[in-house]
Protein backbone atom coordinates (compact mmCIF):
# COMPACT_ATOMS: atom_id res chain seq x y z
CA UNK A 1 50.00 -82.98 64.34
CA UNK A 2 46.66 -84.57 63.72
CA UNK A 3 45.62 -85.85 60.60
CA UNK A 4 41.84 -86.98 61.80
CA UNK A 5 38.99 -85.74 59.37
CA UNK A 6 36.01 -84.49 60.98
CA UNK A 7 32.28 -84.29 58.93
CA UNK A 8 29.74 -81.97 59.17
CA UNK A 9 26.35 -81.57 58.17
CA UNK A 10 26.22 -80.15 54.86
CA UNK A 11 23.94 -77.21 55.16
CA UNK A 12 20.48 -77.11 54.28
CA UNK A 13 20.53 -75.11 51.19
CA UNK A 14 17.43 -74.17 48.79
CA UNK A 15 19.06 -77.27 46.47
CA UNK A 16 18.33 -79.86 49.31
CA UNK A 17 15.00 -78.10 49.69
CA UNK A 18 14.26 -78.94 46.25
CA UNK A 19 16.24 -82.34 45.54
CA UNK A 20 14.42 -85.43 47.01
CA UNK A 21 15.73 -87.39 50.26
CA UNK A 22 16.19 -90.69 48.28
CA UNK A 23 17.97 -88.55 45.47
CA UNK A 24 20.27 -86.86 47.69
CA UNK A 25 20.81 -90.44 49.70
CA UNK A 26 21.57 -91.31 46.43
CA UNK A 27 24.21 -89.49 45.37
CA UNK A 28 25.93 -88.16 48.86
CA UNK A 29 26.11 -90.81 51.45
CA UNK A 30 25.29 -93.97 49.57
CA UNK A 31 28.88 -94.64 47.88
CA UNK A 32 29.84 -94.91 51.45
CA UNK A 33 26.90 -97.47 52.23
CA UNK A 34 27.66 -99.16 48.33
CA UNK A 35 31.04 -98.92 46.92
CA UNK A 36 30.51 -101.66 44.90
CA UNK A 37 26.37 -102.25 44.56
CA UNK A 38 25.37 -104.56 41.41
CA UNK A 39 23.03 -106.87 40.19
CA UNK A 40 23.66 -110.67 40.23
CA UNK A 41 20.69 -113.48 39.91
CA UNK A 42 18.14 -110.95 40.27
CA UNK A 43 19.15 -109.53 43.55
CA UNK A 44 20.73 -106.25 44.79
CA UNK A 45 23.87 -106.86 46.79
CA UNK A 46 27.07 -104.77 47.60
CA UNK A 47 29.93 -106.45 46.59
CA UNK A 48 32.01 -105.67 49.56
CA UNK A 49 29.94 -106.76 52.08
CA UNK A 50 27.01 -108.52 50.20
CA UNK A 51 24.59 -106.50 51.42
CA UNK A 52 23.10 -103.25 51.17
CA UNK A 53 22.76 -100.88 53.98
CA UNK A 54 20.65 -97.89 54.31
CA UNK A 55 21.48 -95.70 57.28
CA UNK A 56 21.23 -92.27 56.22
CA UNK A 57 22.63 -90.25 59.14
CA UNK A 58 24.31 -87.43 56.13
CA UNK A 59 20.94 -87.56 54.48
CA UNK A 60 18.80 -86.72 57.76
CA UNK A 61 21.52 -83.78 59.09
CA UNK A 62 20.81 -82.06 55.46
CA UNK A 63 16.90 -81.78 55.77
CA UNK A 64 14.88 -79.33 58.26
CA UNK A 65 12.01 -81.52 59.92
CA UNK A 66 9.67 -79.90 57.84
CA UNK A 67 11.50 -80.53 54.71
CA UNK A 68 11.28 -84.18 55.83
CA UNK A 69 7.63 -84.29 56.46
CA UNK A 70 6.95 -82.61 52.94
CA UNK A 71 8.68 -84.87 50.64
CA UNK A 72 7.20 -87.87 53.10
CA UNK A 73 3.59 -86.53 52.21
CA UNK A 74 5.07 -86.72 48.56
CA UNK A 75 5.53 -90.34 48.74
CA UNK A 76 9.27 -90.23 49.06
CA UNK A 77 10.84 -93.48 50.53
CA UNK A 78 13.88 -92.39 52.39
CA UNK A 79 11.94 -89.03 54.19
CA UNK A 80 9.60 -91.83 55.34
CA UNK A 81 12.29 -94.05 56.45
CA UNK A 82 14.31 -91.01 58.53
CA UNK A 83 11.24 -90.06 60.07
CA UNK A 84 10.51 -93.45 61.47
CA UNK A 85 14.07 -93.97 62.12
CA UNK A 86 14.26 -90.68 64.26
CA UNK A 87 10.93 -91.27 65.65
CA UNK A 88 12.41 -94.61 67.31
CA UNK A 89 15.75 -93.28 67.88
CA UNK A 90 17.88 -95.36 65.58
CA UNK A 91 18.03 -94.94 61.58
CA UNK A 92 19.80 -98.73 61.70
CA UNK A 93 16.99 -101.12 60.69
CA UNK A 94 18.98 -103.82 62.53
CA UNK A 95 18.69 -102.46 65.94
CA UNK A 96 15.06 -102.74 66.81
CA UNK A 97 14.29 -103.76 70.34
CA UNK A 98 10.98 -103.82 72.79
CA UNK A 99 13.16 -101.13 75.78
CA UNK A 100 12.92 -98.19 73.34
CA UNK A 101 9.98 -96.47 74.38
CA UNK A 102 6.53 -97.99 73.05
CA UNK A 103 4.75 -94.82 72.29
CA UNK A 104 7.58 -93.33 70.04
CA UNK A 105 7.64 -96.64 68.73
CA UNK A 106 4.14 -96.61 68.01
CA UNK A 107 4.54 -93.24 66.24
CA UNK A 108 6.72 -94.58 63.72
CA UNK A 109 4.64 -97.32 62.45
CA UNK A 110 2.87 -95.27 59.11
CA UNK A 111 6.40 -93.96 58.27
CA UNK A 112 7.71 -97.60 57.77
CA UNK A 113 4.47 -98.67 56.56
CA UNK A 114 4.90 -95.74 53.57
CA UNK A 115 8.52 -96.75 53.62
CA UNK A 116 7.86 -100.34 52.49
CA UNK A 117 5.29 -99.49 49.84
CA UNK A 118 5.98 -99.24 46.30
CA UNK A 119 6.61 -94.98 45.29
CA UNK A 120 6.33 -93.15 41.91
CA UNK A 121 10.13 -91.71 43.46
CA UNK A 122 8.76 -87.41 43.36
CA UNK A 123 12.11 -86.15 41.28
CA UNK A 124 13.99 -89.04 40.09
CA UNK A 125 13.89 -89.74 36.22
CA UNK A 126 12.40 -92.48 35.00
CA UNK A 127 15.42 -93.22 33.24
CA UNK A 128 17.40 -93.28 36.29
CA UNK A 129 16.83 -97.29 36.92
CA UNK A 130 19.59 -98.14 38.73
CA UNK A 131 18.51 -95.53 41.48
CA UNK A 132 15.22 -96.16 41.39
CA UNK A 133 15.87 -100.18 41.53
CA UNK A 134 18.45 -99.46 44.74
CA UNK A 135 15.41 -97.31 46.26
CA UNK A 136 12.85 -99.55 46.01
CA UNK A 137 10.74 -97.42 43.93
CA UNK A 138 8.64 -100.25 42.14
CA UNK A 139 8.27 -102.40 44.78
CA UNK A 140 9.36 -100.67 48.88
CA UNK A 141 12.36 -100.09 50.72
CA UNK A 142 13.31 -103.15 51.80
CA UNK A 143 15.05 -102.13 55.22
CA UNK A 144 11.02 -100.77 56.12
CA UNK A 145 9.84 -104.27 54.78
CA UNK A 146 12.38 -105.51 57.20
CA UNK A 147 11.44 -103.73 60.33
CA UNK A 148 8.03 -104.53 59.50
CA UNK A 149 8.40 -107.94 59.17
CA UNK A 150 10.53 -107.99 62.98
CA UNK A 151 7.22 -106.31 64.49
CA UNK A 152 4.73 -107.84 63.30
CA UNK A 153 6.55 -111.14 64.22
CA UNK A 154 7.69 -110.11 67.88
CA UNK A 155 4.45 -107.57 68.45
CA UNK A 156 7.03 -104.37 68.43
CA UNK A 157 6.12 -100.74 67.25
CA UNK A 158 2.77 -101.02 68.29
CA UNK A 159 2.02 -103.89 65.94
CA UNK A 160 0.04 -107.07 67.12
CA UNK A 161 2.09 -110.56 66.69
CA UNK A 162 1.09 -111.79 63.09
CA UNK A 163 3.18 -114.24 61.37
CA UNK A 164 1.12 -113.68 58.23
CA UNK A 165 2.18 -110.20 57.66
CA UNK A 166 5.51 -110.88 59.22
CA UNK A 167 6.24 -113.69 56.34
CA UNK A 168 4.52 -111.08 53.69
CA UNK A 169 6.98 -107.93 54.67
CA UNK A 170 9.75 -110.64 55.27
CA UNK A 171 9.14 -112.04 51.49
CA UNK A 172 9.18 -108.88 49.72
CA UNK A 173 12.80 -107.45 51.60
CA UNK A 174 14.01 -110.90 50.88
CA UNK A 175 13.27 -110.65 47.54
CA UNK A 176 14.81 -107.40 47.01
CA UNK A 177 18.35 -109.33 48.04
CA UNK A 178 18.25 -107.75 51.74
CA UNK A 179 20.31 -110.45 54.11
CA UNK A 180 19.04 -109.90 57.26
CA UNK A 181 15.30 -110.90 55.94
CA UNK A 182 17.15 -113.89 54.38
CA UNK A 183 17.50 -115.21 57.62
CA UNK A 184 14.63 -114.00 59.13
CA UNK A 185 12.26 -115.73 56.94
CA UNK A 186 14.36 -118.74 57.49
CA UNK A 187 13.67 -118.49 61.20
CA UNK A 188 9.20 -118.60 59.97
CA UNK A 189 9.91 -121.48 57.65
């Protein structure tokens, strides 16, 4: 007898048509990412781990490509970061290395760039401000800002080696409370 617990996709219904990719992130697949995600000294950090982590493998499987590229075009954070992610095979900000093919690389560049820039969040409440603080609405995603800040320091996805914008992308994760640009910008100091 087998007790194992397999997951599939959810299917992609007219309500993920109409809900936003950060929204559905949101409330799906990121209490398995944050089961215990507060506030403390300014910064963002999950409690279990002590950092947050934004790989949205449910959130991808639930959207058509086109779906994807529409609520992108909309501004929304997380379409931008799964198309990137998928564009360079990995939706892990923390594995980003020169072997993965340099034109697919190159390909994902805008979708981090939009990623990592601040979003008016298409469909999530105003009042919603803990959701809209976790997503980076006001001021970027900070995994993008992360994978930004790794290119533009080692001259990956296309980008040319520039420790200015490195230490700029690298600032602004950090000071959302993401770890790994905690010790990235440690490594520029």
């Amino acid at each position: 007898m087998s007790f194992g617990f397999a997951w599939s996709a959810p299917p992609k219904t007219s309500r993920t048509k109409q809900e936003p990719p950060s929204l559905y992130f949101w409330r799906n697949e990121r209490p398995h990412n944050q089961l215990q995600f507060e506030t403390v000294e300014g910064y963002l950090y999950n409690m279990q781990e002590r950092q947050r982590r934004v790989v949205p493998t449910r959130t991808a499987s639930a959207y058509s490509a086109a779906q994807l590229r529409t609520w992108a075009q909309r501004g929304d954070l997380i379409a931008n970061f799964i198309i990137a992610g998928q564009l360079r095979g990995s939706l892990n900000a923390q594995t980003i290395n020169s072997q993965q093919d340099e034109a697919a690389l190159a390909r994902s560049l805008p979708f981090y760039e939009r990623a990592a820039q601040p979003s008016p969040c298409a469909g999530i409440l105003a009042s919603e401000k803990k959701i809209r603080e976790f997503l980076g609405c006001s001021k970027g995603l900070p995994e993008a800002q992360y994978v930004l800040a790794v290119c533009y320091k080692y001259g990956l996805l296309g980008c040319r080696q520039d420790d200015a914008l490195s230490l700029k992308y690298c600032t602004l994760s950090k000071g959302q409370g993401y770890i790994p640009s905690e010790n990235l910008c440690r490594s520029e100091d």
